[in-house]
C-alpha atoms as a PDB file:
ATOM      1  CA  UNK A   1      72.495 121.731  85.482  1.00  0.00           C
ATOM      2  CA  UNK A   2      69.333 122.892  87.228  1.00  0.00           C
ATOM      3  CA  UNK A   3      67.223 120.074  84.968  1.00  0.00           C
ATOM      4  CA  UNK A   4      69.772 117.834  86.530  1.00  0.00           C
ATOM      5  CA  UNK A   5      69.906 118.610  89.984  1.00  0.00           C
ATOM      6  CA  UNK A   6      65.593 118.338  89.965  1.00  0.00           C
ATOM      7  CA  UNK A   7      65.809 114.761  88.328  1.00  0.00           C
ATOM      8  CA  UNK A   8      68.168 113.805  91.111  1.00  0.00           C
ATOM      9  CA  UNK A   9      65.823 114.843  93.778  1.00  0.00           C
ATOM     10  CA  UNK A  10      62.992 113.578  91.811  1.00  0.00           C
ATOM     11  CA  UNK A  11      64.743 110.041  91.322  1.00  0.00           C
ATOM     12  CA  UNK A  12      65.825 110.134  95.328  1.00  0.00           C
ATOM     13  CA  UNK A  13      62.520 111.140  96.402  1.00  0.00           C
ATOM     14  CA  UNK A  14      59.889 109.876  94.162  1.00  0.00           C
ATOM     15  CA  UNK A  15      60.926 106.454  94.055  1.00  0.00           C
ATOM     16  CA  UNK A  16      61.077 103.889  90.856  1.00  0.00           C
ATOM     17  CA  UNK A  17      57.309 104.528  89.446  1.00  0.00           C
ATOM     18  CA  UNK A  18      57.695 107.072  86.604  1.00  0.00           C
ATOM     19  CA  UNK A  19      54.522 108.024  87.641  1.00  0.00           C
ATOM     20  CA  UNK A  20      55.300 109.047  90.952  1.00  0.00           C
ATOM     21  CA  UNK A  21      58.472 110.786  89.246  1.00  0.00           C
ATOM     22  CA  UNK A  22      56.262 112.614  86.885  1.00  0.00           C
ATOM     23  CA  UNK A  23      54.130 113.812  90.167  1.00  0.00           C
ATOM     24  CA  UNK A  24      56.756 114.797  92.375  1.00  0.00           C
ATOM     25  CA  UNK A  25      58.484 117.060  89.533  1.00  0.00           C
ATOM     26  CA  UNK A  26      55.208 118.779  88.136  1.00  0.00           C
ATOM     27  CA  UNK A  27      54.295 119.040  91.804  1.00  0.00           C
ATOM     28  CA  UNK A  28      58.040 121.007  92.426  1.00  0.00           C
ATOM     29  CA  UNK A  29      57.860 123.107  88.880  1.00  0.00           C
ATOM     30  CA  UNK A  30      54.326 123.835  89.084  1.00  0.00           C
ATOM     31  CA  UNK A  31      52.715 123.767  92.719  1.00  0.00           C
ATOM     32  CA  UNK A  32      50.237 121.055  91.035  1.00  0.00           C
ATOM     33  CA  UNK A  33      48.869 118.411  89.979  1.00  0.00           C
ATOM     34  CA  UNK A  34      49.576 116.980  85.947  1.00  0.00           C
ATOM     35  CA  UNK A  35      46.246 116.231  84.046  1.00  0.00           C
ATOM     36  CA  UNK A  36      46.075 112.628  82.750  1.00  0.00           C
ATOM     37  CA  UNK A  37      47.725 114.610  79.248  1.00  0.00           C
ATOM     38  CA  UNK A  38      50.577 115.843  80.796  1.00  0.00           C
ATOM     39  CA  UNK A  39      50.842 112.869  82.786  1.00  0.00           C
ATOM     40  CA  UNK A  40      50.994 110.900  79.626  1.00  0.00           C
ATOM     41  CA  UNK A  41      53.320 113.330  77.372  1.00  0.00           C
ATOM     42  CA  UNK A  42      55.730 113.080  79.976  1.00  0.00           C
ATOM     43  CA  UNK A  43      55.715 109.599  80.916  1.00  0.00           C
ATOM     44  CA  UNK A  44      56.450 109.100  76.741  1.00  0.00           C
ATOM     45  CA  UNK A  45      59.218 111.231  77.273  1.00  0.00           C
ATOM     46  CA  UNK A  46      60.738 109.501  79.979  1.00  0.00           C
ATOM     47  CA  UNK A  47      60.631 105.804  78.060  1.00  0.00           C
ATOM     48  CA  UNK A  48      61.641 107.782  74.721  1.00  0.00           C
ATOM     49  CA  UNK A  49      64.825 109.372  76.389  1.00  0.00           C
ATOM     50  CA  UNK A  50      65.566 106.472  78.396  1.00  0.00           C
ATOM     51  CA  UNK A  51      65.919 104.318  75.157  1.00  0.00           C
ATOM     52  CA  UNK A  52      67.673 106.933  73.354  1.00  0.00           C
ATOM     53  CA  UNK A  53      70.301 107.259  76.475  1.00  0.00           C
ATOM     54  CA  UNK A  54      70.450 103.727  76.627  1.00  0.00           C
ATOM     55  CA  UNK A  55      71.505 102.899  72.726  1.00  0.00           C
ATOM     56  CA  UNK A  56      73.647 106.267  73.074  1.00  0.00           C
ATOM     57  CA  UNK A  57      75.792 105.943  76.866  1.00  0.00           C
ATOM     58  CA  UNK A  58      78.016 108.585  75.367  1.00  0.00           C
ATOM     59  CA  UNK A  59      75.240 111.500  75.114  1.00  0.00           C
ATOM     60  CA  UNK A  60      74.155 110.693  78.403  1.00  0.00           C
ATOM     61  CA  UNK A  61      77.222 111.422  79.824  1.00  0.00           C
ATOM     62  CA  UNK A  62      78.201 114.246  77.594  1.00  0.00           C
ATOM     63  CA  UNK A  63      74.458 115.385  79.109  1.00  0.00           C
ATOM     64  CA  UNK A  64      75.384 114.740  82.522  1.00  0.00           C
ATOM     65  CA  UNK A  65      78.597 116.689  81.643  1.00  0.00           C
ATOM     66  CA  UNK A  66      77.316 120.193  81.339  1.00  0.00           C
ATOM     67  CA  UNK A  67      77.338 122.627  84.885  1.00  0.00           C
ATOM     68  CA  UNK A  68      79.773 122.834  87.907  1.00  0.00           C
ATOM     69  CA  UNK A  69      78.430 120.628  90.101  1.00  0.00           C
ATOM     70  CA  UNK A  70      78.949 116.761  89.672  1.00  0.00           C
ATOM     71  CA  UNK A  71      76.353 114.226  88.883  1.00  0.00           C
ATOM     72  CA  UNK A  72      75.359 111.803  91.430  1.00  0.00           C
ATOM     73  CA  UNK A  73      77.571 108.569  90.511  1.00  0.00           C
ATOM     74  CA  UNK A  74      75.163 106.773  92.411  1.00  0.00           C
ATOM     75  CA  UNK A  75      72.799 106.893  89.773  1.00  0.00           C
ATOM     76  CA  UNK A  76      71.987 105.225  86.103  1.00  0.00           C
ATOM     77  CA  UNK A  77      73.600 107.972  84.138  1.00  0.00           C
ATOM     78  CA  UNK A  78      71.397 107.100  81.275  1.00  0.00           C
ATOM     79  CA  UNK A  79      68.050 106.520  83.743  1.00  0.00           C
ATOM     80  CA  UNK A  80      69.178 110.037  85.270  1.00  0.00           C
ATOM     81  CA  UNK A  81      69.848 111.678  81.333  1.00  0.00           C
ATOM     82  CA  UNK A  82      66.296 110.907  80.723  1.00  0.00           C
ATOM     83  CA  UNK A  83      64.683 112.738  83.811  1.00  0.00           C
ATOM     84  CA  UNK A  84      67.157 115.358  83.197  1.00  0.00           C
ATOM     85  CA  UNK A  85      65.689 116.122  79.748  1.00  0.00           C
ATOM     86  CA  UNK A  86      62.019 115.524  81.399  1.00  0.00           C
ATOM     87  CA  UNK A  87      62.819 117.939  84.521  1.00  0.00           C
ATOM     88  CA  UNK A  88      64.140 120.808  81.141  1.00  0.00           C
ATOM     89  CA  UNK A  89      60.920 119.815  79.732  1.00  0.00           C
ATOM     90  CA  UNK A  90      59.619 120.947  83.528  1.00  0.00           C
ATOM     91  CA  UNK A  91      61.813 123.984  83.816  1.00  0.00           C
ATOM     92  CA  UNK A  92      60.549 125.528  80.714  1.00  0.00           C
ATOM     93  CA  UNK A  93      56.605 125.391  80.575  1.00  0.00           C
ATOM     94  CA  UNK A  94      55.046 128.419  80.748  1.00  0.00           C
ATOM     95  CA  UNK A  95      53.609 128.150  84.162  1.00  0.00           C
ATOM     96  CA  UNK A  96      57.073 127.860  85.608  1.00  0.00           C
ATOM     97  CA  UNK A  97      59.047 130.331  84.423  1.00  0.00           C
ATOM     98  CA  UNK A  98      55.301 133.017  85.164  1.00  0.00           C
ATOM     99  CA  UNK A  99      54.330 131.560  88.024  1.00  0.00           C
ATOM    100  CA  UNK A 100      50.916 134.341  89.350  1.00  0.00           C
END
Protein backbone atom coordinates (compact mmCIF):
# COMPACT_ATOMS: atom_id res chain seq x y z
CA UNK A 1 0.00 0.00 0.00
CA UNK A 2 2.81 2.38 0.92
CA UNK A 3 4.68 1.34 -2.67
CA UNK A 4 1.36 2.43 -3.99
CA UNK A 5 0.55 5.51 -2.45
CA UNK A 6 4.54 6.81 -3.51
CA UNK A 7 3.89 5.79 -7.26
CA UNK A 8 0.75 7.87 -7.12
CA UNK A 9 2.53 10.90 -5.96
CA UNK A 10 5.38 10.09 -8.13
CA UNK A 11 3.01 9.70 -11.30
CA UNK A 12 1.01 13.14 -10.11
CA UNK A 13 4.09 14.95 -9.52
CA UNK A 14 6.81 13.83 -11.71
CA UNK A 15 5.05 13.98 -14.82
CA UNK A 16 5.09 11.35 -17.97
CA UNK A 17 9.13 11.02 -18.37
CA UNK A 18 10.09 7.81 -16.50
CA UNK A 19 13.04 9.57 -15.94
CA UNK A 20 11.72 12.29 -14.07
CA UNK A 21 9.59 9.46 -12.21
CA UNK A 22 12.69 7.59 -11.40
CA UNK A 23 14.16 11.11 -9.91
CA UNK A 24 11.38 12.25 -7.98
CA UNK A 25 11.01 8.70 -6.14
CA UNK A 26 14.84 8.06 -5.41
CA UNK A 27 14.84 11.74 -4.50
CA UNK A 28 11.65 10.90 -1.79
CA UNK A 29 13.21 7.27 -0.61
CA UNK A 30 16.64 8.38 -0.52
CA UNK A 31 17.23 12.29 -0.07
CA UNK A 32 19.32 11.87 -3.50
CA UNK A 33 20.24 11.72 -6.52
CA UNK A 34 20.25 7.95 -8.66
CA UNK A 35 23.67 7.26 -10.42
CA UNK A 36 23.29 6.68 -14.19
CA UNK A 37 23.09 2.57 -12.77
CA UNK A 38 20.33 2.99 -10.72
CA UNK A 39 18.87 5.28 -13.07
CA UNK A 40 19.04 2.58 -15.64
CA UNK A 41 18.01 -0.62 -13.39
CA UNK A 42 15.04 1.16 -12.60
CA UNK A 43 13.98 2.62 -15.72
CA UNK A 44 14.22 -1.44 -17.00
CA UNK A 45 12.00 -2.10 -14.33
CA UNK A 46 9.48 0.28 -15.10
CA UNK A 47 9.18 -0.89 -19.09
CA UNK A 48 9.54 -4.65 -17.76
CA UNK A 49 6.52 -4.28 -15.28
CA UNK A 50 4.62 -2.13 -17.47
CA UNK A 51 4.59 -4.93 -20.19
CA UNK A 52 4.02 -7.57 -17.77
CA UNK A 53 0.85 -5.46 -16.27
CA UNK A 54 -0.17 -4.78 -19.59
CA UNK A 55 -0.38 -8.62 -21.07
CA UNK A 56 -1.67 -9.48 -17.37
CA UNK A 57 -4.71 -6.48 -16.44
CA UNK A 58 -5.79 -8.98 -13.83
CA UNK A 59 -2.42 -8.89 -11.61
CA UNK A 60 -2.42 -5.34 -11.85
CA UNK A 61 -5.48 -5.02 -10.26
CA UNK A 62 -5.17 -7.87 -7.88
CA UNK A 63 -1.76 -5.53 -7.14
CA UNK A 64 -3.64 -2.49 -6.82
CA UNK A 65 -5.97 -4.58 -4.56
CA UNK A 66 -3.85 -5.06 -1.51
CA UNK A 67 -4.18 -2.13 1.62
CA UNK A 68 -7.17 -0.03 2.94
CA UNK A 69 -6.99 2.79 1.08
CA UNK A 70 -8.29 2.87 -2.63
CA UNK A 71 -6.27 3.30 -5.71
CA UNK A 72 -6.55 6.39 -7.64
CA UNK A 73 -9.17 5.41 -10.53
CA UNK A 74 -7.82 8.20 -12.26
CA UNK A 75 -4.91 6.39 -13.18
CA UNK A 76 -3.63 3.45 -15.75
CA UNK A 77 -3.99 0.67 -13.26
CA UNK A 78 -1.42 -1.23 -15.15
CA UNK A 79 0.97 2.17 -15.76
CA UNK A 80 0.37 2.70 -11.85
CA UNK A 81 1.12 -1.48 -11.04
CA UNK A 82 4.42 -0.88 -12.57
CA UNK A 83 5.59 2.20 -10.42
CA UNK A 84 4.05 0.46 -7.59
CA UNK A 85 6.48 -2.48 -7.91
CA UNK A 86 9.36 0.25 -8.78
CA UNK A 87 8.41 2.56 -5.63
CA UNK A 88 8.70 -1.48 -3.40
CA UNK A 89 11.84 -1.70 -5.26
CA UNK A 90 12.38 2.07 -3.56
CA UNK A 91 10.98 1.20 -0.18
CA UNK A 92 13.31 -1.61 0.36
CA UNK A 93 17.01 -0.56 -0.52
CA UNK A 94 19.15 -0.44 2.13
CA UNK A 95 19.58 3.25 2.37
CA UNK A 96 15.90 3.64 3.05
CA UNK A 97 14.94 1.54 5.52
CA UNK A 98 18.91 2.89 7.56
CA UNK A 99 18.75 6.11 6.63
CA UNK A 100 22.29 7.90 8.96
Amino acid sequence: EAARALAQRVIHEAGKDPGNRIRHAFRLVTAREPNQKEMQILRDLAETQEGRYRRNPEAAKQLLGVGESPADKKLNPQELAAWATVASVLLNLEEAITKE
